[in-house]
PDB file of N, CA and C in Angstrom:
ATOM      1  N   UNK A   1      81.211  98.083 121.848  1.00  0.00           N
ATOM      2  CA  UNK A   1      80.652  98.325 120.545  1.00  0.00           C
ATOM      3  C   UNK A   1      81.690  97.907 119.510  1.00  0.00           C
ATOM      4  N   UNK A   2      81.421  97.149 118.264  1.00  0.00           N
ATOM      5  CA  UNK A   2      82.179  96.939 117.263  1.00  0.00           C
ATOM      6  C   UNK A   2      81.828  97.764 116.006  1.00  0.00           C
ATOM      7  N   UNK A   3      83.066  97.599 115.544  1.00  0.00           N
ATOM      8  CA  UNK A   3      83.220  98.752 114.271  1.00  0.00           C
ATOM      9  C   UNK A   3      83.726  98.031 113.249  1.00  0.00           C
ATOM     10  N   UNK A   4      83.252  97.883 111.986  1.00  0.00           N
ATOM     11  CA  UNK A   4      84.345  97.298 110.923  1.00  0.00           C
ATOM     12  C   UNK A   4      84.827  98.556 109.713  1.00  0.00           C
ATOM     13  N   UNK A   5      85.560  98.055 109.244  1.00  0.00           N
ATOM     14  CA  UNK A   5      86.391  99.587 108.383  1.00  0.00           C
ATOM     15  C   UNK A   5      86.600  99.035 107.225  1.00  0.00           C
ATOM     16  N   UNK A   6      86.191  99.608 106.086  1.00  0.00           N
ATOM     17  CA  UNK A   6      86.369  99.095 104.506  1.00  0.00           C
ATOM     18  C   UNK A   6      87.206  99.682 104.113  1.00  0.00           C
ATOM     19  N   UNK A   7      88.290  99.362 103.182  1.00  0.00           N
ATOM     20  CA  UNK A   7      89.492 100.337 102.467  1.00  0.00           C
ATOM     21  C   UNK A   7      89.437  99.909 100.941  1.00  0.00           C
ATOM     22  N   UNK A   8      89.633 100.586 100.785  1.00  0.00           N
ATOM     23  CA  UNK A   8      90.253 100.324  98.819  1.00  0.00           C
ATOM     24  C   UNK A   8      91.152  99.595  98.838  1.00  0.00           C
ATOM     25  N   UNK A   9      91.801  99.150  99.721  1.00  0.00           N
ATOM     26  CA  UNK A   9      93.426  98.358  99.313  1.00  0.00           C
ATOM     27  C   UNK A   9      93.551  97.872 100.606  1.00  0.00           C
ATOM     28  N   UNK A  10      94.356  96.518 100.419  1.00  0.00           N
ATOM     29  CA  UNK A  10      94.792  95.796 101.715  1.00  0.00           C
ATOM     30  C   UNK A  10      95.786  96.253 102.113  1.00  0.00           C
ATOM     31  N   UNK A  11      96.672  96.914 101.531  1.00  0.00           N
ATOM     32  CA  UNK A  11      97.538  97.912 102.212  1.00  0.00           C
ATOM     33  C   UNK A  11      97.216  98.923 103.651  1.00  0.00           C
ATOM     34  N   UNK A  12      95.871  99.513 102.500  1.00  0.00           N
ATOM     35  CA  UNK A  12      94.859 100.559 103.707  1.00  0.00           C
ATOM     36  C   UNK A  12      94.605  99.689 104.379  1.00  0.00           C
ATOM     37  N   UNK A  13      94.246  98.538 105.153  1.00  0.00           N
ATOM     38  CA  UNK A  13      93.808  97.790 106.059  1.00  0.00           C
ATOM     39  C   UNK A  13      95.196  96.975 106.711  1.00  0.00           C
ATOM     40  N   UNK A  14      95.762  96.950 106.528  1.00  0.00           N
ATOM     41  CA  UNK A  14      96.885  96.837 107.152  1.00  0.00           C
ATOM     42  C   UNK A  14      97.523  97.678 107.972  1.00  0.00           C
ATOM     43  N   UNK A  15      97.403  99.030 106.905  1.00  0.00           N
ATOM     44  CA  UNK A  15      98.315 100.139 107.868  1.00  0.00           C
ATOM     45  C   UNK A  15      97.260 100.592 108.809  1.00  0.00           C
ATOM     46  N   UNK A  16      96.179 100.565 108.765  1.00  0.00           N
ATOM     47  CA  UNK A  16      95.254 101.172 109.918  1.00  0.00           C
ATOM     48  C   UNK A  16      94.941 100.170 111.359  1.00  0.00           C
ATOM     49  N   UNK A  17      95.427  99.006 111.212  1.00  0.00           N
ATOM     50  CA  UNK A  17      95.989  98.164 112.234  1.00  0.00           C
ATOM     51  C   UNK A  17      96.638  98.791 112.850  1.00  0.00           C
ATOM     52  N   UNK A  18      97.997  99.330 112.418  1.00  0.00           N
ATOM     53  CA  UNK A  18      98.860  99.461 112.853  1.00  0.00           C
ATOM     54  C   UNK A  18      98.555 101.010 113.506  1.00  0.00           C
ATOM     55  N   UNK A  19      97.423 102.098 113.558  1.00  0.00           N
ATOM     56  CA  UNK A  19      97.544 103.565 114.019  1.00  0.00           C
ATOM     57  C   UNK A  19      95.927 103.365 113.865  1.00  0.00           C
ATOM     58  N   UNK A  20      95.483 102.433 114.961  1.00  0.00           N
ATOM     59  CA  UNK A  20      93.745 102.627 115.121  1.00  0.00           C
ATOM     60  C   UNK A  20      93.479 104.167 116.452  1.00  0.00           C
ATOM     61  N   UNK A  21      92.093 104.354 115.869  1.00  0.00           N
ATOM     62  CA  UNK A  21      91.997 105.543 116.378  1.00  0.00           C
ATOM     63  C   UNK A  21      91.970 105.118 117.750  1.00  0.00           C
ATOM     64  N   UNK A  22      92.051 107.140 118.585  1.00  0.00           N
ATOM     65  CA  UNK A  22      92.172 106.444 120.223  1.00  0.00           C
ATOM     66  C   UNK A  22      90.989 106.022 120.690  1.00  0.00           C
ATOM     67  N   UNK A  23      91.130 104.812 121.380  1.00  0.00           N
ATOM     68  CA  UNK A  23      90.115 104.043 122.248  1.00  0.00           C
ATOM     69  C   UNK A  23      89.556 102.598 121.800  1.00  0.00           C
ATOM     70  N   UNK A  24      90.557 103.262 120.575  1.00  0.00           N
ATOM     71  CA  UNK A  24      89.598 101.375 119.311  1.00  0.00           C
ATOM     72  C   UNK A  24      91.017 100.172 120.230  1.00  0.00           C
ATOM     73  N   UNK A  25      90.299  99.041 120.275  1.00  0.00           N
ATOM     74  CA  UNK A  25      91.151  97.815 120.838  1.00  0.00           C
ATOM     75  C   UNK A  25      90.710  96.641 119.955  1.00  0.00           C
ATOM     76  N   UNK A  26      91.750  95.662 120.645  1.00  0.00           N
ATOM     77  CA  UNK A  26      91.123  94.439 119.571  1.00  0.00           C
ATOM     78  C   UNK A  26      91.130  94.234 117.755  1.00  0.00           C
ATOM     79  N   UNK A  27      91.783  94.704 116.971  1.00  0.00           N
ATOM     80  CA  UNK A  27      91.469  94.933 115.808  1.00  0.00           C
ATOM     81  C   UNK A  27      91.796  93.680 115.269  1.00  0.00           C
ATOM     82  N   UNK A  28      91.457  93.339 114.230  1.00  0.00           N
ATOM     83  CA  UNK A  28      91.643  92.157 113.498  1.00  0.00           C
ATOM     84  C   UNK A  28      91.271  92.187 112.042  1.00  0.00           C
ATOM     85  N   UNK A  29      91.804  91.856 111.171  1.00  0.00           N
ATOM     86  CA  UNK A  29      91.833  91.727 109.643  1.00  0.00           C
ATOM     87  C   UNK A  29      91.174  90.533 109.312  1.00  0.00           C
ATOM     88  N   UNK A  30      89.612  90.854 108.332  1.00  0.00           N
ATOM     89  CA  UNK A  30      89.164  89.623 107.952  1.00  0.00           C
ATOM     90  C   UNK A  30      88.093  89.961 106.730  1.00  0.00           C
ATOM     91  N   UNK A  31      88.509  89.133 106.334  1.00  0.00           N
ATOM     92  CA  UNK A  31      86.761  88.703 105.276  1.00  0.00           C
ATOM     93  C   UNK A  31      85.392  90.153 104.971  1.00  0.00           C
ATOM     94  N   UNK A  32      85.442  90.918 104.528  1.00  0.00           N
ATOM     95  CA  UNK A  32      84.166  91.643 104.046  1.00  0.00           C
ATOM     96  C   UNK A  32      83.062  90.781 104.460  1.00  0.00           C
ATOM     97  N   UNK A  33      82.064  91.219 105.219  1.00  0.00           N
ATOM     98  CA  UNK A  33      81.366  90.500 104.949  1.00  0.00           C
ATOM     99  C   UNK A  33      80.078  90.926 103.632  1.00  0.00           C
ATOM    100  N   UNK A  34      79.561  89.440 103.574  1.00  0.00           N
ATOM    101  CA  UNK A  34      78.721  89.497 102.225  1.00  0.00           C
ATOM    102  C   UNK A  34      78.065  90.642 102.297  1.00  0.00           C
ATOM    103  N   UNK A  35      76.854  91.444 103.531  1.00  0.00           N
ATOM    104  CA  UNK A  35      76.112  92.722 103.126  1.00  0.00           C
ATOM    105  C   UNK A  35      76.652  93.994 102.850  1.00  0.00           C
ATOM    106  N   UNK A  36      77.924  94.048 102.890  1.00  0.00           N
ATOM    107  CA  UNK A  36      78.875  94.705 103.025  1.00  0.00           C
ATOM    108  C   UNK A  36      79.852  94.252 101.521  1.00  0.00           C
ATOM    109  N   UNK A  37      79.809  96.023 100.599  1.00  0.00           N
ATOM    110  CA  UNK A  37      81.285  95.681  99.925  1.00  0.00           C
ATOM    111  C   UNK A  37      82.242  96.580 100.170  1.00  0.00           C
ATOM    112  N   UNK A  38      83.194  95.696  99.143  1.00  0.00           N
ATOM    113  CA  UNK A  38      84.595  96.935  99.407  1.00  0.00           C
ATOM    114  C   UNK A  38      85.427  96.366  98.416  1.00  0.00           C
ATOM    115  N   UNK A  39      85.872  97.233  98.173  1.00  0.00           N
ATOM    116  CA  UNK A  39      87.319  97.510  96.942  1.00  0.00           C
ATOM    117  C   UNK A  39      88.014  96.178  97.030  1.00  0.00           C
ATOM    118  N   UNK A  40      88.643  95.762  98.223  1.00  0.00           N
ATOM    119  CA  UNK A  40      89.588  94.758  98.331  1.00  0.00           C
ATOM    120  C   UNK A  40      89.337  94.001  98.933  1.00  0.00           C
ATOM    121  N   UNK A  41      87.810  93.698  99.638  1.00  0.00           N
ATOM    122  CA  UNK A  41      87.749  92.521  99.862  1.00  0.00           C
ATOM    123  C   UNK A  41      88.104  91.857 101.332  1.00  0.00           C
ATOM    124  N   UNK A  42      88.901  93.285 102.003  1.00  0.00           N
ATOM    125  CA  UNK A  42      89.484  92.678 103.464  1.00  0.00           C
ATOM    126  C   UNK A  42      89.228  93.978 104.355  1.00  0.00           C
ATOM    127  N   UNK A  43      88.527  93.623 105.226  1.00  0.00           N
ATOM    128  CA  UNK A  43      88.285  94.684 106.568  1.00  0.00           C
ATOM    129  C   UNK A  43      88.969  94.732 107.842  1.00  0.00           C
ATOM    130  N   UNK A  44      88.919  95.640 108.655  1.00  0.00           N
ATOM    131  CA  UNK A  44      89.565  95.381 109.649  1.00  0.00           C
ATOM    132  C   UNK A  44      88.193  96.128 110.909  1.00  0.00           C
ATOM    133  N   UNK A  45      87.774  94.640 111.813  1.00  0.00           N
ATOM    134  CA  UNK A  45      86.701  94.373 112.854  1.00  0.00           C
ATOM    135  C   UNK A  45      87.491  95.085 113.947  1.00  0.00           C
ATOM    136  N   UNK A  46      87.054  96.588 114.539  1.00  0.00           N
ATOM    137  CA  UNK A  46      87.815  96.814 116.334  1.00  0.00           C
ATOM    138  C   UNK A  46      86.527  96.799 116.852  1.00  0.00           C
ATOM    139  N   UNK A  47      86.872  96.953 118.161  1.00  0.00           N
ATOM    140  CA  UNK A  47      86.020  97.061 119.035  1.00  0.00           C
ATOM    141  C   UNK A  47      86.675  98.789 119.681  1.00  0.00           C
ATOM    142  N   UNK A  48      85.028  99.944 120.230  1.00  0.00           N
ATOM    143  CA  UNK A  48      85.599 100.864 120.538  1.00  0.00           C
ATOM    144  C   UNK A  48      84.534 101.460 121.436  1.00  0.00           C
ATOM    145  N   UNK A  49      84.529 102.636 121.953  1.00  0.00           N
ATOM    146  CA  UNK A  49      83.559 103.021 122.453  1.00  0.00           C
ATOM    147  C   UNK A  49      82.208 103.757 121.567  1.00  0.00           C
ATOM    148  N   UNK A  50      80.963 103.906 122.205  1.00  0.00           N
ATOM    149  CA  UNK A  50      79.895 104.593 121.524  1.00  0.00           C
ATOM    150  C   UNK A  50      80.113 105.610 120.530  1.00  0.00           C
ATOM    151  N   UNK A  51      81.361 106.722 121.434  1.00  0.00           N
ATOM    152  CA  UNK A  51      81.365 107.859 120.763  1.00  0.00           C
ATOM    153  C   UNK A  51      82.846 108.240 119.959  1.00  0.00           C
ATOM    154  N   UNK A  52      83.310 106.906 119.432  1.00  0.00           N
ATOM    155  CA  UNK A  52      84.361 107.140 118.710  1.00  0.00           C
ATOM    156  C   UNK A  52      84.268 107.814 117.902  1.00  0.00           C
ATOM    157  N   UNK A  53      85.693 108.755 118.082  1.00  0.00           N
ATOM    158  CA  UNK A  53      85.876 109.421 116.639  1.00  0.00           C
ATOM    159  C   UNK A  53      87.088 109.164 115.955  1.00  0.00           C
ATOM    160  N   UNK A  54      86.232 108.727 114.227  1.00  0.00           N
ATOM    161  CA  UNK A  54      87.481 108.097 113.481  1.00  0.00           C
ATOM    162  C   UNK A  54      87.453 109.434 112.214  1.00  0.00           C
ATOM    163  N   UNK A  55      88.786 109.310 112.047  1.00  0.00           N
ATOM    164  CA  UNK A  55      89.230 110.750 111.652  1.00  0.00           C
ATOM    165  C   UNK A  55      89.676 110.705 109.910  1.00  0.00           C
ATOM    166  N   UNK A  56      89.029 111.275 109.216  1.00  0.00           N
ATOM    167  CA  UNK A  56      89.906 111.056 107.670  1.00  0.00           C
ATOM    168  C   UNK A  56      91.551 110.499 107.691  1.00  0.00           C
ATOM    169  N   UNK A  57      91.566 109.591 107.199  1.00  0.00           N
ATOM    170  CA  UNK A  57      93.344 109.233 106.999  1.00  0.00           C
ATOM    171  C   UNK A  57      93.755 109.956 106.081  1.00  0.00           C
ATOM    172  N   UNK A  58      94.728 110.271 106.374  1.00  0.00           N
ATOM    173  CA  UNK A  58      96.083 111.112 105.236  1.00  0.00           C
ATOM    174  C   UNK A  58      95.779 110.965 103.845  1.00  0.00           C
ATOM    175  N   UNK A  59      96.029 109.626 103.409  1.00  0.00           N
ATOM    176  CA  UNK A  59      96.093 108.835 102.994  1.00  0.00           C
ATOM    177  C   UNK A  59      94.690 108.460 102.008  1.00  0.00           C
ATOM    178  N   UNK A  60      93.752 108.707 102.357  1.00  0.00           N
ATOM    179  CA  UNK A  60      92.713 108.766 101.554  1.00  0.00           C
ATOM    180  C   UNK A  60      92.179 106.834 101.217  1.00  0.00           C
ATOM    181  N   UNK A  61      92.527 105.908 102.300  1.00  0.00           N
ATOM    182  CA  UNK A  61      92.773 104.052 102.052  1.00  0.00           C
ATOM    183  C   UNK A  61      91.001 103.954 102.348  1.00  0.00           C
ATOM    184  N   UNK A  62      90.605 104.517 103.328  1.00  0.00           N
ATOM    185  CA  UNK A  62      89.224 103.944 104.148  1.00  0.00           C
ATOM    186  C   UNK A  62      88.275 104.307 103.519  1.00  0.00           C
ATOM    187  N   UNK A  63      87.445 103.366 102.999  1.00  0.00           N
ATOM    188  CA  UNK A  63      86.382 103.268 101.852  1.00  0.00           C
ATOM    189  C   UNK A  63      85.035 103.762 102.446  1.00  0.00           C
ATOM    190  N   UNK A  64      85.313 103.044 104.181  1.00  0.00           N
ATOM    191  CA  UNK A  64      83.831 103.139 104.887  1.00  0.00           C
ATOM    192  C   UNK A  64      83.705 102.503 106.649  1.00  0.00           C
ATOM    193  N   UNK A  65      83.550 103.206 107.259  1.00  0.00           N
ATOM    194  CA  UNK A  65      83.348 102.605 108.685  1.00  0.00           C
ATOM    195  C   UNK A  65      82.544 102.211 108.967  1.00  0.00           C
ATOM    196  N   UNK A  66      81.383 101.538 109.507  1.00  0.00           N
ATOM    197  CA  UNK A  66      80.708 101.356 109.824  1.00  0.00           C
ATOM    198  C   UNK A  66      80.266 100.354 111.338  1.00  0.00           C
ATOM    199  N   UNK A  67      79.173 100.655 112.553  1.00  0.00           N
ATOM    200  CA  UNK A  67      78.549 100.054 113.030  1.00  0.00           C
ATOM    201  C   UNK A  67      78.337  98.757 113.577  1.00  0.00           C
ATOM    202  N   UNK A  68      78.584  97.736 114.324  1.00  0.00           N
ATOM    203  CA  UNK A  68      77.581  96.388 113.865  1.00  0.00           C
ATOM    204  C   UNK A  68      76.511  96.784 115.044  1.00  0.00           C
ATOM    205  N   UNK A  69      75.327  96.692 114.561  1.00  0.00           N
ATOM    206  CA  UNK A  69      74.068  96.488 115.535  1.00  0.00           C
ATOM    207  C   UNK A  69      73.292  95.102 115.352  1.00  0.00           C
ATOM    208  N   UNK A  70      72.144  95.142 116.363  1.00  0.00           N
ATOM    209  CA  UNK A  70      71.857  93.907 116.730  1.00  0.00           C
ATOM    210  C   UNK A  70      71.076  93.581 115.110  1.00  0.00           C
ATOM    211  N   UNK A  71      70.404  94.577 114.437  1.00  0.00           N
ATOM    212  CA  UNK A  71      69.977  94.958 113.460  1.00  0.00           C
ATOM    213  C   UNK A  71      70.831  94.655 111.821  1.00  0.00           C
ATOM    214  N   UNK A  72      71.852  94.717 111.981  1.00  0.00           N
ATOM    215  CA  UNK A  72      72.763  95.203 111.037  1.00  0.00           C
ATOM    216  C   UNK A  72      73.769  96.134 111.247  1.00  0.00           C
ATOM    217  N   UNK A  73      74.183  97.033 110.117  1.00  0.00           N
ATOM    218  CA  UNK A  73      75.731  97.769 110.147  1.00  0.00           C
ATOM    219  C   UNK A  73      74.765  99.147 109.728  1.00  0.00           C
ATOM    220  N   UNK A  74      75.474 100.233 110.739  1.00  0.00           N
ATOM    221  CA  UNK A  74      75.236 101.454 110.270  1.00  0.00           C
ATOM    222  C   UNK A  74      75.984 101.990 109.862  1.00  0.00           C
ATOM    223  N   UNK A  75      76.075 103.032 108.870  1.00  0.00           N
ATOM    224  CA  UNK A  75      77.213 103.845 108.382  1.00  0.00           C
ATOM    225  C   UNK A  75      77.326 104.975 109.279  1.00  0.00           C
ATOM    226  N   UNK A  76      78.869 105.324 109.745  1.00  0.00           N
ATOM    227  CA  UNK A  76      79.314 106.463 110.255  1.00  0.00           C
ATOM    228  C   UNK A  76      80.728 107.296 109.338  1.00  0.00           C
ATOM    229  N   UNK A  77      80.864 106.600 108.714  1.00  0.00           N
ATOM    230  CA  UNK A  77      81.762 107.304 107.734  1.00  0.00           C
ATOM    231  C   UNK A  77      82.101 106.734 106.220  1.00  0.00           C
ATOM    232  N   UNK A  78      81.476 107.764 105.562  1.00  0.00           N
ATOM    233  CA  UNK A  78      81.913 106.707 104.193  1.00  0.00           C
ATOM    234  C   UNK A  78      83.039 107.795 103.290  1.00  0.00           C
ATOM    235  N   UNK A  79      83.706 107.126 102.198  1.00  0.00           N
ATOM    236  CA  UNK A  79      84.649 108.179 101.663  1.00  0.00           C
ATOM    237  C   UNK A  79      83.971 109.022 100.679  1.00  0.00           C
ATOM    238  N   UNK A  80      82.336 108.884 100.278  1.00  0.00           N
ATOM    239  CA  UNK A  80      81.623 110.195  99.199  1.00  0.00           C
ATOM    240  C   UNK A  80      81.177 111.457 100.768  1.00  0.00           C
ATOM    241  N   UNK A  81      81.628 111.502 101.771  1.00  0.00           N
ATOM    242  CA  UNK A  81      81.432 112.202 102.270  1.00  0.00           C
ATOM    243  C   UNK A  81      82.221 114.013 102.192  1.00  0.00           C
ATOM    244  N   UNK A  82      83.312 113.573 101.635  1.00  0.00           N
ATOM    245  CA  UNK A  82      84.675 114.340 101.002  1.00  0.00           C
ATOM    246  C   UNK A  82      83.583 115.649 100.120  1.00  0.00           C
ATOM    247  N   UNK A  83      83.899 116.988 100.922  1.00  0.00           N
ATOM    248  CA  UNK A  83      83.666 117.589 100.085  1.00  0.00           C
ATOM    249  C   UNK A  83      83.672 118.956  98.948  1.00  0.00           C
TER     250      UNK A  83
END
């Protein structure tokens, strides 16, 4: 299953390379895509299992996780979830 991750800042997408949650592999920094926005413009694509769990960062960087299905992107975490 793939996952892409939106941040406010390429910083936030950088450092979450570097401390992906457990089980995520593969990560890579790229391009937003078009149905998809975000603050800065740069995401980071892992691959993980069904029932990942991705955890609020410290840090407050991750804008939005989401999904890819055969369908499109589902949301599993966005940052208006804060409450």
């Amino acid at each position: 299953m793939y996952y892409i991750a939106l941040f406010y800042s390429h910083f936030g997408a950088i450092r979450f390379t570097h401390s992906l949650p457990q089980g995520a592999t593969a990560a890579r920094l790229m391009p937003v895509p078009r149905s998809l926005s975000s603050s800065c413009g740069t995401c980071v694509r892992f691959e993980g299992p069904e029932n990942i769990i991705i955890s609020r960062d410290e840090y407050q960087e991750i804008e939005q996780v989401v999904k890819e299905t055969e369908t499109g992107y589902v949301p599993i975490l966005k940052a208006e979830d804060d409450g």
